[in-house]
Protein backbone atom coordinates (compact mmCIF):
# COMPACT_ATOMS: atom_id res chain seq x y z
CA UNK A 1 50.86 -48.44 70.78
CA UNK A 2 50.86 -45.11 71.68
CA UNK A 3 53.84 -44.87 74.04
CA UNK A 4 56.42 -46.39 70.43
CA UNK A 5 54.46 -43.51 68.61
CA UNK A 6 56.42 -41.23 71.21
CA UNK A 7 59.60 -42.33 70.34
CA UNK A 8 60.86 -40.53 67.82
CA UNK A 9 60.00 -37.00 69.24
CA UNK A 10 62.07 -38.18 72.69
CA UNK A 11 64.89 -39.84 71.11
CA UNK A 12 65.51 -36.96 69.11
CA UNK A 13 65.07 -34.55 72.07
CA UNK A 14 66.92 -36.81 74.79
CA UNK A 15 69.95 -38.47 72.68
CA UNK A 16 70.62 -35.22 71.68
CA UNK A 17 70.88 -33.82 75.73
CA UNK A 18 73.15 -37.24 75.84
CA UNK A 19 74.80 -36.27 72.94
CA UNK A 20 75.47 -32.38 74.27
CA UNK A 21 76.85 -34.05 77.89
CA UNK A 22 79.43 -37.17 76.49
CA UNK A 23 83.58 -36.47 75.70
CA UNK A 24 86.26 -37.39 74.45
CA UNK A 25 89.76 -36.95 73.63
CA UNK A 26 90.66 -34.24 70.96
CA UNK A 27 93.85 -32.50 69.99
CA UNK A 28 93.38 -28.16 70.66
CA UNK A 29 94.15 -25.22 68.90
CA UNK A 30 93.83 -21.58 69.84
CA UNK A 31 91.21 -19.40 68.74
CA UNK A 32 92.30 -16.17 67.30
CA UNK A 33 91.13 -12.61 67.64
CA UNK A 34 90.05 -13.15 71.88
CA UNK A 35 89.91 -10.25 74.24
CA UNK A 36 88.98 -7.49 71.96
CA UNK A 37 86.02 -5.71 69.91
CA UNK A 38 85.40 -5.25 65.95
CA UNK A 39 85.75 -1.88 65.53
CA UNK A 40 84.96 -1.30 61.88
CA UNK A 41 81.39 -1.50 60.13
CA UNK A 42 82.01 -5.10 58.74
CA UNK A 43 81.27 -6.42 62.03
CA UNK A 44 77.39 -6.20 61.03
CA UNK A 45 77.94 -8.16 58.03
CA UNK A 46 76.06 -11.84 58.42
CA UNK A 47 78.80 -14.60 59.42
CA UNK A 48 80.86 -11.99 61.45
CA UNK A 49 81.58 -12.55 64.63
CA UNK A 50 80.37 -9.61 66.72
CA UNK A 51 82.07 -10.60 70.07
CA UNK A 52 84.00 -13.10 72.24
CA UNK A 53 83.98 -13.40 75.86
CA UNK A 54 85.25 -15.63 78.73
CA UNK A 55 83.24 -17.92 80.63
CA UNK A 56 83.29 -18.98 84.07
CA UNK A 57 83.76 -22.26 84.92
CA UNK A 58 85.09 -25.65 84.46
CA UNK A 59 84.84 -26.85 80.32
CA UNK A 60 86.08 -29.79 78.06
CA UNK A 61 86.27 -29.94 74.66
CA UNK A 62 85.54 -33.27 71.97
CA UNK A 63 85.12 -32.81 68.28
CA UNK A 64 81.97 -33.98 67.92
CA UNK A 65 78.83 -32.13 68.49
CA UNK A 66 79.43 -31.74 72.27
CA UNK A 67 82.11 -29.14 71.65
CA UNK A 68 82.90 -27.54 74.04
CA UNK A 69 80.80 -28.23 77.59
CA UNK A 70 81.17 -28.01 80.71
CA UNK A 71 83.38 -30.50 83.19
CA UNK A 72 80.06 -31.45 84.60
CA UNK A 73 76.72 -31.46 83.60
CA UNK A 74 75.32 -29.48 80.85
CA UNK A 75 74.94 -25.99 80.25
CA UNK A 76 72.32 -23.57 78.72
CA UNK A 77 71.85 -20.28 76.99
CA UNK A 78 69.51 -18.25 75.07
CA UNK A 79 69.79 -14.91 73.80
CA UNK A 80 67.82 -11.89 73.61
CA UNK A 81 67.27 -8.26 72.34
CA UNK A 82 69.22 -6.79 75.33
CA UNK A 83 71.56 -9.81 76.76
CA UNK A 84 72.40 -13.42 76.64
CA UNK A 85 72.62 -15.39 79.28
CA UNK A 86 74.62 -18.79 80.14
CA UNK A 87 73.93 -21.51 83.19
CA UNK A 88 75.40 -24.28 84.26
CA UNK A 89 76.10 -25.57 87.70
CA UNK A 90 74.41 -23.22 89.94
CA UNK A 91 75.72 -20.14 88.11
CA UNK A 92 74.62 -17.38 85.91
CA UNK A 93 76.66 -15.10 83.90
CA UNK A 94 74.62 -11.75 81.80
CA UNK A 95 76.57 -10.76 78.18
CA UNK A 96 75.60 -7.41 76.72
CA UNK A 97 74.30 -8.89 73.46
CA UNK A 98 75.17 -5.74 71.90
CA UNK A 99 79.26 -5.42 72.68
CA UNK A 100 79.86 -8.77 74.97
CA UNK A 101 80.72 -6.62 78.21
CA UNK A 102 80.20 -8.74 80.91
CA UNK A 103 77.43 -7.14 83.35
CA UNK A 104 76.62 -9.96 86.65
CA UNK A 105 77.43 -13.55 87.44
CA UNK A 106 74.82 -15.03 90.11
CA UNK A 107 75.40 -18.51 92.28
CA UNK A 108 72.01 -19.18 92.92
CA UNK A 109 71.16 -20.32 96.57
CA UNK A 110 68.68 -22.17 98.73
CA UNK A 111 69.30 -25.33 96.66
CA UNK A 112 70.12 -28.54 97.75
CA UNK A 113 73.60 -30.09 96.99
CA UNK A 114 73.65 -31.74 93.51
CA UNK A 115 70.70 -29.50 92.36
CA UNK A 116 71.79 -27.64 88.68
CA UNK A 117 70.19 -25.41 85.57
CA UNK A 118 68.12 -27.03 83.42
CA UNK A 119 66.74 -24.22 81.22
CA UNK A 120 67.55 -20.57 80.88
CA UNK A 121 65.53 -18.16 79.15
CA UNK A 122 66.20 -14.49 78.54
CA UNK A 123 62.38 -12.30 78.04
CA UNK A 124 62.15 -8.29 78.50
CA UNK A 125 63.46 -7.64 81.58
CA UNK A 126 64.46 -10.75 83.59
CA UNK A 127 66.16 -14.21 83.07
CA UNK A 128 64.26 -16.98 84.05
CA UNK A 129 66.25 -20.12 85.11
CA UNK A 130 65.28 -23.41 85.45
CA UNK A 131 66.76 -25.60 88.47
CA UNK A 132 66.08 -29.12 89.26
CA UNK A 133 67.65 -31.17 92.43
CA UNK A 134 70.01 -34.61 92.27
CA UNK A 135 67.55 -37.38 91.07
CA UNK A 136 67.08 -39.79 94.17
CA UNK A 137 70.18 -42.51 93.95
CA UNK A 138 72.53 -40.65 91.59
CA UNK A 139 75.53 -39.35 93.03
CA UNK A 140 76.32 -35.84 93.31
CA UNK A 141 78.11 -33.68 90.86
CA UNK A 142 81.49 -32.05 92.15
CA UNK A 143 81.30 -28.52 93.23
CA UNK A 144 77.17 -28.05 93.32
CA UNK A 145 76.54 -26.51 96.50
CA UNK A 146 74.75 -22.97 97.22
CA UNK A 147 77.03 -19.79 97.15
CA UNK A 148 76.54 -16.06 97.75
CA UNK A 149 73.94 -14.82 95.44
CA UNK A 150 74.56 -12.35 92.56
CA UNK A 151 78.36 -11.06 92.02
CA UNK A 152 79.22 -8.05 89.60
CA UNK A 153 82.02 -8.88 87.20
CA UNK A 154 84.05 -6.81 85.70
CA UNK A 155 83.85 -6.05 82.43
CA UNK A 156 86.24 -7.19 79.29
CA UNK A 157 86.60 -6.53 75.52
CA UNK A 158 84.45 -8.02 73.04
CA UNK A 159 86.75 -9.81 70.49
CA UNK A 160 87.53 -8.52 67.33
CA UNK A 161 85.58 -10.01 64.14
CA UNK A 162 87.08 -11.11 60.89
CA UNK A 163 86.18 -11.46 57.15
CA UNK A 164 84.22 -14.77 57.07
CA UNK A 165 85.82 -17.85 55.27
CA UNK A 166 85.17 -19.24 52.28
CA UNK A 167 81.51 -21.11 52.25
CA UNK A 168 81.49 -24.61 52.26
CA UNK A 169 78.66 -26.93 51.49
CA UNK A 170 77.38 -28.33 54.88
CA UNK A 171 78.07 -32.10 55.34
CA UNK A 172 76.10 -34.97 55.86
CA UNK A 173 75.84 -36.37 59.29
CA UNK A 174 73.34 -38.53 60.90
CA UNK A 175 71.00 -36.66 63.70
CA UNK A 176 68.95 -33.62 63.16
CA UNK A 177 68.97 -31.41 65.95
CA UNK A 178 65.59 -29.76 66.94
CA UNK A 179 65.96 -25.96 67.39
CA UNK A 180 62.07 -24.57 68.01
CA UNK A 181 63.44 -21.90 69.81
CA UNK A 182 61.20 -18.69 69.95
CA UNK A 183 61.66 -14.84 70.20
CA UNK A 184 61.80 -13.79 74.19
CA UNK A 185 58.20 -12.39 75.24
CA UNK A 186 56.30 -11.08 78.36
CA UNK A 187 53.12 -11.51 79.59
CA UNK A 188 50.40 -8.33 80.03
CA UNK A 189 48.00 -7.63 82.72
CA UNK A 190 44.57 -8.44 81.56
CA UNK A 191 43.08 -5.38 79.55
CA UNK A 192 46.38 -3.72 78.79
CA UNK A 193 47.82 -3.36 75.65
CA UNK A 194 51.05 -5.65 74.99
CA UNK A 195 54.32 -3.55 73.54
CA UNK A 196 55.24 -4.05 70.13
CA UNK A 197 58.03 -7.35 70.70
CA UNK A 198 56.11 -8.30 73.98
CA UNK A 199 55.14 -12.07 72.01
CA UNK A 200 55.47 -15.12 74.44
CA UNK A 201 57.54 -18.11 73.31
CA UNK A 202 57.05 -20.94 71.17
CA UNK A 203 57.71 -24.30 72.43
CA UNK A 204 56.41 -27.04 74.00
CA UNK A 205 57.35 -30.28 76.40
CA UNK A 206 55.67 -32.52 78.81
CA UNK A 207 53.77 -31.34 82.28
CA UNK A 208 55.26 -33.81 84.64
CA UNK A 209 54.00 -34.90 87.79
CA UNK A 210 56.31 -37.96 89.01
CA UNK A 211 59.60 -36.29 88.01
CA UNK A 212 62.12 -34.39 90.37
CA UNK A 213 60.50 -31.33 91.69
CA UNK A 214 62.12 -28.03 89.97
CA UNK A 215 62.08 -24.54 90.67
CA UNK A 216 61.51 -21.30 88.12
CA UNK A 217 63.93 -18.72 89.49
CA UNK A 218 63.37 -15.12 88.44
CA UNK A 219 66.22 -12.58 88.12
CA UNK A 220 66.18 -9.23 87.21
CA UNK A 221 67.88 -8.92 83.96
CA UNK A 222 69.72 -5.64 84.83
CA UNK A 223 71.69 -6.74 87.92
CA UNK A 224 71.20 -10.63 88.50
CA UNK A 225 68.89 -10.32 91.60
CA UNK A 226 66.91 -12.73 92.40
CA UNK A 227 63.09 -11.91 92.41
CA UNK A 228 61.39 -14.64 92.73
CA UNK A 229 61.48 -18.61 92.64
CA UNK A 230 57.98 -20.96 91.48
CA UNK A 231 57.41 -24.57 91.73
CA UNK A 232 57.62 -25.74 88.14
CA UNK A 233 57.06 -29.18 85.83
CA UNK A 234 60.31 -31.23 85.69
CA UNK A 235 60.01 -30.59 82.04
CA UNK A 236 57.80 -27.02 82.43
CA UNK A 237 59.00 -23.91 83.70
CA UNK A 238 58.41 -20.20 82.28
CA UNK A 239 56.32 -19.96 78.96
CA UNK A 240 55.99 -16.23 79.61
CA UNK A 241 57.04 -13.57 81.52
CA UNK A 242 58.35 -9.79 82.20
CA UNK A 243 59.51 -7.99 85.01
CA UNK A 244 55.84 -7.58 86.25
CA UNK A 245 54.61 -11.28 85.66
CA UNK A 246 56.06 -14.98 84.84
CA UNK A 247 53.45 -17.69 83.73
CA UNK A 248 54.96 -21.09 84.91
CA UNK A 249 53.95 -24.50 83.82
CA UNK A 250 53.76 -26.30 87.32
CA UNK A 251 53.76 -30.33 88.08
CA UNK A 252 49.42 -30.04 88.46
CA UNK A 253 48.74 -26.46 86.80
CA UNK A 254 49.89 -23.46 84.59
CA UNK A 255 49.99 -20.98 86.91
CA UNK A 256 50.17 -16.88 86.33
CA UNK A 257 52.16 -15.06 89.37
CA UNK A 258 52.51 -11.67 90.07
CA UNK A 259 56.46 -11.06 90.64
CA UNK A 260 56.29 -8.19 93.22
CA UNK A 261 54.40 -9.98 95.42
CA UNK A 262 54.70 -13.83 94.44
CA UNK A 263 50.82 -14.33 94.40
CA UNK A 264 48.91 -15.81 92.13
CA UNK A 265 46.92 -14.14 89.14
CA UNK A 266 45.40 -17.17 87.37
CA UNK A 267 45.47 -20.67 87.86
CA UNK A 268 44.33 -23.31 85.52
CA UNK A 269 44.81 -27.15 86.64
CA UNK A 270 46.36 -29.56 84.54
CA UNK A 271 45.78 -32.60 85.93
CA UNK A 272 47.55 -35.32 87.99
CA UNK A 273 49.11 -36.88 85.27
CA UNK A 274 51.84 -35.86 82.89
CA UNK A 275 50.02 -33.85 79.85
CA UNK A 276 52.01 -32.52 76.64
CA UNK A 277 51.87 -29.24 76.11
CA UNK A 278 52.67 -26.67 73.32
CA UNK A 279 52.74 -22.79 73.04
CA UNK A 280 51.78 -20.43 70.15
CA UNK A 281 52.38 -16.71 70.57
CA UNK A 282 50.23 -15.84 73.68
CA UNK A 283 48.04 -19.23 73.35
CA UNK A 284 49.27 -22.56 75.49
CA UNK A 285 47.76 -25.97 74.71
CA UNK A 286 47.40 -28.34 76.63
CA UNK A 287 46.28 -32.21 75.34
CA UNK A 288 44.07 -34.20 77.53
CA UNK A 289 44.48 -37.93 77.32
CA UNK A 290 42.97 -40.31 80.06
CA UNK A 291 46.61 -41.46 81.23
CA UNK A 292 48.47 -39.12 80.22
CA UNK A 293 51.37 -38.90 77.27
CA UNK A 294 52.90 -42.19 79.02
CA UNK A 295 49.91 -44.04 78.71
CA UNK A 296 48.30 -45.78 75.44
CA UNK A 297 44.83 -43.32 76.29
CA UNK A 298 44.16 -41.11 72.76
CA UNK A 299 44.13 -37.11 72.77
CA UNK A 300 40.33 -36.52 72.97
CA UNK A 301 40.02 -32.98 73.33
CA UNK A 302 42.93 -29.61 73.87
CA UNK A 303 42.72 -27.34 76.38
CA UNK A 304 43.28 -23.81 75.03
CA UNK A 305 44.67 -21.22 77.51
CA UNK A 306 45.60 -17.63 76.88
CA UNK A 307 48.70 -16.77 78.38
CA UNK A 308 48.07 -13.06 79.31
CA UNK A 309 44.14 -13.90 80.77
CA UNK A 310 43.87 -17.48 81.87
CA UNK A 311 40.78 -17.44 79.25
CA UNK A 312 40.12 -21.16 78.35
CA UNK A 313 38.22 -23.53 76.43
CA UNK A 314 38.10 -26.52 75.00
CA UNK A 315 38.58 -27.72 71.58
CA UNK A 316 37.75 -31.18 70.20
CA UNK A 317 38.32 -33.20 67.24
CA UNK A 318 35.47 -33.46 64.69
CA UNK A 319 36.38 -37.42 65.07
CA UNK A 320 36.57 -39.07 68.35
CA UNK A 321 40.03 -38.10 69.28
CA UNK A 322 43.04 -36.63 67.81
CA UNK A 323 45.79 -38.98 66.03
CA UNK A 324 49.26 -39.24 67.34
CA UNK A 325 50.89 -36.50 70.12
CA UNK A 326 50.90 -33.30 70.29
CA UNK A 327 54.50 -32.38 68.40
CA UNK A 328 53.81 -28.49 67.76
CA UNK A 329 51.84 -25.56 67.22
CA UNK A 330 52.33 -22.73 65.04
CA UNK A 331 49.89 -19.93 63.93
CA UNK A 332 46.77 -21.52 65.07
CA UNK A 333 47.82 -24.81 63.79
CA UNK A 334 48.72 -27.97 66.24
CA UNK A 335 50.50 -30.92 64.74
CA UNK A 336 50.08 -34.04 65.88
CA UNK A 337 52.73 -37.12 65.05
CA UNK A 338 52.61 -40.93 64.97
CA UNK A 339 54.62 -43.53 63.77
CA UNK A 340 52.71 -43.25 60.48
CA UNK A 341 51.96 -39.60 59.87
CA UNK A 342 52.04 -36.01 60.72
CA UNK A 343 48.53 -34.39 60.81
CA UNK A 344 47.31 -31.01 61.46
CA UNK A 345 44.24 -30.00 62.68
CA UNK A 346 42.83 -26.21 63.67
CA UNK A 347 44.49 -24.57 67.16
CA UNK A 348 40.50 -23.20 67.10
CA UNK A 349 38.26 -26.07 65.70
CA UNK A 350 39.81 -29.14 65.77
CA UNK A 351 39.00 -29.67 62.38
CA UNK A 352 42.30 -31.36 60.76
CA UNK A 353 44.00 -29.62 57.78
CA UNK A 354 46.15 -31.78 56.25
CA UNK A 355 48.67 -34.50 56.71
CA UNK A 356 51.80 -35.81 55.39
CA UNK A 357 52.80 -39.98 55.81
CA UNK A 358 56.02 -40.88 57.26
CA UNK A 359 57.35 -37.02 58.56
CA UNK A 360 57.80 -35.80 61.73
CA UNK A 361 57.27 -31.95 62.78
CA UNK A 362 60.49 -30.51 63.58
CA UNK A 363 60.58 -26.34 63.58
CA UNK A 364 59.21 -23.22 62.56
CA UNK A 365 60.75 -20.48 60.81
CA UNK A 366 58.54 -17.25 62.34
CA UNK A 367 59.92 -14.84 59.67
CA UNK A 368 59.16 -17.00 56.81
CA UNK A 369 55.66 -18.11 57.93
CA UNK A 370 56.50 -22.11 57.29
CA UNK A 371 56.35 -25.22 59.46
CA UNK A 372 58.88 -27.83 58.92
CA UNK A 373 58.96 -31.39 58.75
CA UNK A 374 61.37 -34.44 58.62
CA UNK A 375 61.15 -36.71 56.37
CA UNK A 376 63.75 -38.96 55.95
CA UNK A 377 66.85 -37.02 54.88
CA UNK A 378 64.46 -33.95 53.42
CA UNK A 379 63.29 -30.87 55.24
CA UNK A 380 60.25 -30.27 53.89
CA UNK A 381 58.75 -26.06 54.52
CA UNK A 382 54.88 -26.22 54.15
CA UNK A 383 52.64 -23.26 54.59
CA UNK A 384 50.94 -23.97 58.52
CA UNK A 385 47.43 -23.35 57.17
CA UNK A 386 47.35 -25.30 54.01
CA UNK A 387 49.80 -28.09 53.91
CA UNK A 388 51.47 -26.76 50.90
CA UNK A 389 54.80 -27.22 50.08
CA UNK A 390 57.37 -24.07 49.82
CA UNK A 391 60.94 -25.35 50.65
CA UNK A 392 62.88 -28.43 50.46
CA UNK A 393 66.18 -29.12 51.51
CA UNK A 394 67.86 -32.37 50.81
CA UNK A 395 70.69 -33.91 53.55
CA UNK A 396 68.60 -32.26 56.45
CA UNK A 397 69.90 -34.65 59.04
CA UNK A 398 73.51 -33.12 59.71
CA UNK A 399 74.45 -33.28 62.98
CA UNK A 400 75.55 -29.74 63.17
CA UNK A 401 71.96 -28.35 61.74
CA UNK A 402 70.42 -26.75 64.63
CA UNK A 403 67.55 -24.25 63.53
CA UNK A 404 65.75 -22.67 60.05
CA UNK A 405 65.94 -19.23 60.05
CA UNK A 406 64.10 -16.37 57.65
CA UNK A 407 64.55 -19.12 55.40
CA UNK A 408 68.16 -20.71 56.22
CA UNK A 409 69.47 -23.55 57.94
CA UNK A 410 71.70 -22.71 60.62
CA UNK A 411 74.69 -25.00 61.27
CA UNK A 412 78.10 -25.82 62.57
CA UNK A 413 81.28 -27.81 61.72
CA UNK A 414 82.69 -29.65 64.40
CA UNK A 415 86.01 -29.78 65.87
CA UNK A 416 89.28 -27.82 66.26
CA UNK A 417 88.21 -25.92 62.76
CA UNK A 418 84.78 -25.59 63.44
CA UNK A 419 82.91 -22.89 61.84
CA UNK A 420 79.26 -21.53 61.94
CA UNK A 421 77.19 -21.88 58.76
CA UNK A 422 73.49 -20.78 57.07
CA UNK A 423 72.39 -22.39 53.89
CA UNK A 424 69.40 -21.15 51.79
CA UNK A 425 67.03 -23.09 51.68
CA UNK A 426 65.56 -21.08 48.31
CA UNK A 427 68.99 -20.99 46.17
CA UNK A 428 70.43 -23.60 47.37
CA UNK A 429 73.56 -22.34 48.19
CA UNK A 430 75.85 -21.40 51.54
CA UNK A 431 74.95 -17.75 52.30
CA UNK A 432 77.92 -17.29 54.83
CA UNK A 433 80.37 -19.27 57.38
CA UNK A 434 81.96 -17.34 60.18
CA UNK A 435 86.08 -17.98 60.55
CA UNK A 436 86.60 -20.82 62.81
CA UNK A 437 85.03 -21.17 66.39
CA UNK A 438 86.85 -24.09 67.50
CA UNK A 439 84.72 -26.67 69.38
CA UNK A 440 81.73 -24.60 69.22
CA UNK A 441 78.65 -25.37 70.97
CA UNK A 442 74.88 -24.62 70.74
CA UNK A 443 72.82 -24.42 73.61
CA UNK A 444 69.17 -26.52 73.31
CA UNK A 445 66.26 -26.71 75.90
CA UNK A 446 63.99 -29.53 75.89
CA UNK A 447 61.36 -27.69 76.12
CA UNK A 448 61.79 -25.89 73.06
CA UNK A 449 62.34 -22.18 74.62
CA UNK A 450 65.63 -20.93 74.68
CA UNK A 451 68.71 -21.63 72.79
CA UNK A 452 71.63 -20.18 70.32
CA UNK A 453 69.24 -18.80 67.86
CA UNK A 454 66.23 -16.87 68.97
CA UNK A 455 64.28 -15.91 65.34
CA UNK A 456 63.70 -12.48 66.58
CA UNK A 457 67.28 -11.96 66.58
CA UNK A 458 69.68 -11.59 64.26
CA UNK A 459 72.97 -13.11 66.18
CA UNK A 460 73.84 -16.72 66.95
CA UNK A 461 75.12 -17.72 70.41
CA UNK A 462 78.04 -20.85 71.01
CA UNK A 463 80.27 -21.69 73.40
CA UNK A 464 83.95 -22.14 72.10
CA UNK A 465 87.47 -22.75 73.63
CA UNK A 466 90.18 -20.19 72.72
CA UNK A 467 92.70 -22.94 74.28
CA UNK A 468 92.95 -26.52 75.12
CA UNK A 469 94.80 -27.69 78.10
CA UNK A 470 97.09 -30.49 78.20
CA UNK A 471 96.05 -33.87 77.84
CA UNK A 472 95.02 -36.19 80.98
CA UNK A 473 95.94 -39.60 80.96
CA UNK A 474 93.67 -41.94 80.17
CA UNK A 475 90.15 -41.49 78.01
CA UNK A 476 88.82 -38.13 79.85
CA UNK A 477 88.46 -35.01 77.33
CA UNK A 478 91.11 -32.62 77.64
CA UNK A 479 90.02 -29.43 79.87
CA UNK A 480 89.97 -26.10 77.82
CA UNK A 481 92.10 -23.53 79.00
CA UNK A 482 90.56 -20.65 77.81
CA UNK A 483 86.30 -21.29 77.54
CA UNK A 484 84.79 -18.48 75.74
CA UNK A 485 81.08 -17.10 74.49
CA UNK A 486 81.19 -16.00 70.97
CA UNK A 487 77.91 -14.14 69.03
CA UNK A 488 78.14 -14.40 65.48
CA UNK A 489 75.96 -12.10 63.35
CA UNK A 490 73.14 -13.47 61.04
């Protein structure tokens, strides 16, 4: 039934925002070269790292793929053109992507105790973060209530980079992580003419209308004020925005605001049911099914909305519904996935395109032009349009894979010796590692937007620990001393 035909897409998505939040016990060593900036032209070559800084908070470390993460909960980051940005808790600290200098940390208010970031998401301009409150009957997470809004920090040195180590061939591990993570965007007034690297993101999740409410807070990405806060979808939030505008996906509609005023542009309803939902470029599409992606009800039509406009229409199947759940959209292609197949059909027609049996979508690489599937152990690169094959990689399901990237997979080693890896997919071959990040850490979204490796940039973003702390008794992880954010050039 249609609700096992799910499955796969949420275990892969939700074990692996289990995964990012268990620990353990691991042994700690120090990571070298903290607290100061390359300063020779090496730094730009691919594998470098480009800086190091400290981060606020409370972190553990564990050798497996949670790295380093924070004491409690979970936190997130993306990266952009201008900054990254890192959440967890209730705070948010800005990174000069460029050198690392530390420009705001903001302890977002108004929330109730227990409420923490669930998505952050750097675009032109501002930072949009997701919060959601304490789901009814769990207990509170220590140190979660409201503080004074945006504080300055002052700034430190960017670490200096070394020569990257000697490649290895990425191992074999058991669970692919997704990493659809799309260039930052903004969203134009209707009739104006979008800037040159003004594309919204690609990505996708599920419209929720039982779920926790959350909230979209906007800050301005110069100095951490807030601008604005919008009702949002438990598993929704921004899919656009820019100083001037933020396009949220609410619990019952996808919703354009204005940000210097808060009101609405454009509206379009979603429904009272949960809907999935995907995004390509400056298109969002929505699915329409009868009960909803919990419910056994088929896809019988897609609602295609334009991002910058609120323009709509409707776009059916040439059969009487589509097959499987929406799983991704790329280029005017949406891919649908069942237990059986993957099938794509036309983002304008409906008309499906081709299909493959037993694969699951999983990515896009933007640069490249291909859409990637799982199959098995094998990540497959076919072109969006046609079907046809252009890459394969064998041993695709290593734990540390977490994105494909102008045609590499990106990766990391775990542990105390942990590195950051790409692998092409064309030659077959390691293209670079960085030295070792111990415990590093990439950040996901479930929603597909955000994350360590934005394809419009050429930079990776992890959290590592410079320096474990001593051992507590018993099974918790051991605290790190010294929790840092590290960019490594790609």
């Amino acid at each position: 039934m249609k609700v096992a035909q799910r499955w796969p897409r949420w275990v892969r998505r939700l074990t692996l925002a289990a995964v990012l939040i268990l620990a353990a016990a691991t042994p700690g060593m120090a990571a070298t070269g903290s607290s100061s900036q390359c300063q020779h032209s090496g730094c730009e070559k691919a594998g470098t790292v480009r800086w190091i800084q400290p981060l606020p908070g409370s972190w553990t470390v564990q050798n497996g793929i949670t790295g380093t993460a924070p004491a409690t909960g979970q936190a997130y980051g993306a990266l952009g053109a201008q900054l990254a940005a890192v959440g967890s808790g209730l705070t948010v600290s800005a990174y000069r992507a460029s050198t690392g200098q530390r420009l705001w940390t903001t302890r977002l208010t108004g929330f109730a105790p227990g409420s923490s970031i669930t998505a952050v998401r750097v675009w032109p301009g501002v930072v949009t973060v997701g919060v959601t409150p304490l789901a009814a009957g769990a207990p509170p997470a220590a140190a979660t209530t409201p503080a004074t809004a945006t504080t300055p920090a002052t700034a430190t040195t960017p670490a200096t980079a070394t020569t990257p180590a000697t490649a290895t061939t990425p191992a074999t591990a058991t669970t692919p992580a997704t990493a659809t993570t799309p260039a930052p965007g903004t969203t134009p007034s209707p009739g104006s003419t979008p800037a040159p690297d003004a594309a919204p993101a690609t990505g996708g999740g599920s419209i929720t209308a039982d779920g926790p409410p959350r909230r979209e807070v906007v800050l301005r990405a110069s100095t951490g004020h807030q601008i604005r806060a919008y009702p949002a979808a438990q598993f929704g939030g921004a899919v656009a925005a820019s100083p001037s505008t933020t396009v949220v996906v609410g619990p019952h509609a996808l919703t354009s605001y204005a940000n210097r005023t808060g009101a609405v542009r454009w509206s379009r309803p979603t429904g009272p049911v949960p809907q999935d939902w995907q995004v390509d470029g400056r298109q969002f599409y929505l699915a329409v099914a009868g009960d909803g992606y919990l419910g056994s009800a088929p896809v019988t039509a897609l609602r295609r909305i334009n991002l910058a406009t609120g323009a709509q229409r409707v776009v059916r199947p040439h059969g009487s519904s589509y097959d499987g759940m929406l799983s991704l959209a790329y280029q005017d292609v949406v891919v649908f996935s069942s237990a059986r197949w993957a099938k794509a059909y036309s983002g304008s027609t409906g008309q499906e395109l081709w299909q493959y049996p037993n694969a699951l979508p999983d990515t896009v690489d933007a640069v490249a032009g291909r859409l990637y599937l799982i199959s098995g152990n094998t990540l497959i690169g076919v072109d969006p349009q046609t079907g046809t094959i252009l890459a394969r990689v064998n041993a695709a399901s290593s734990s540390g894979l977490y994105g494909v990237r102008e045609g590499a997979v990106l990766g990391i080693d775990h542990g105390g010796l942990g590195k950051a890896w790409a692998y092409d997919i064309a030659t077959q071959r390691v293209l670079w590692t960085s030295r070792p990040l111990p415990w590093p850490h990439y950040f996901v979204d479930l929603s597909g937007i955000g994350g360590s490796a934005p394809p419009g940039e050429d930079a990776v973003l992890l959290a590592v620990c410079g320096k474990v702390g001593p051992q507590p008794a018993g099974t918790a992880p051991p605290p790190c001393a010294r929790p840092e954010l590290a960019v490594v050039n790609r």
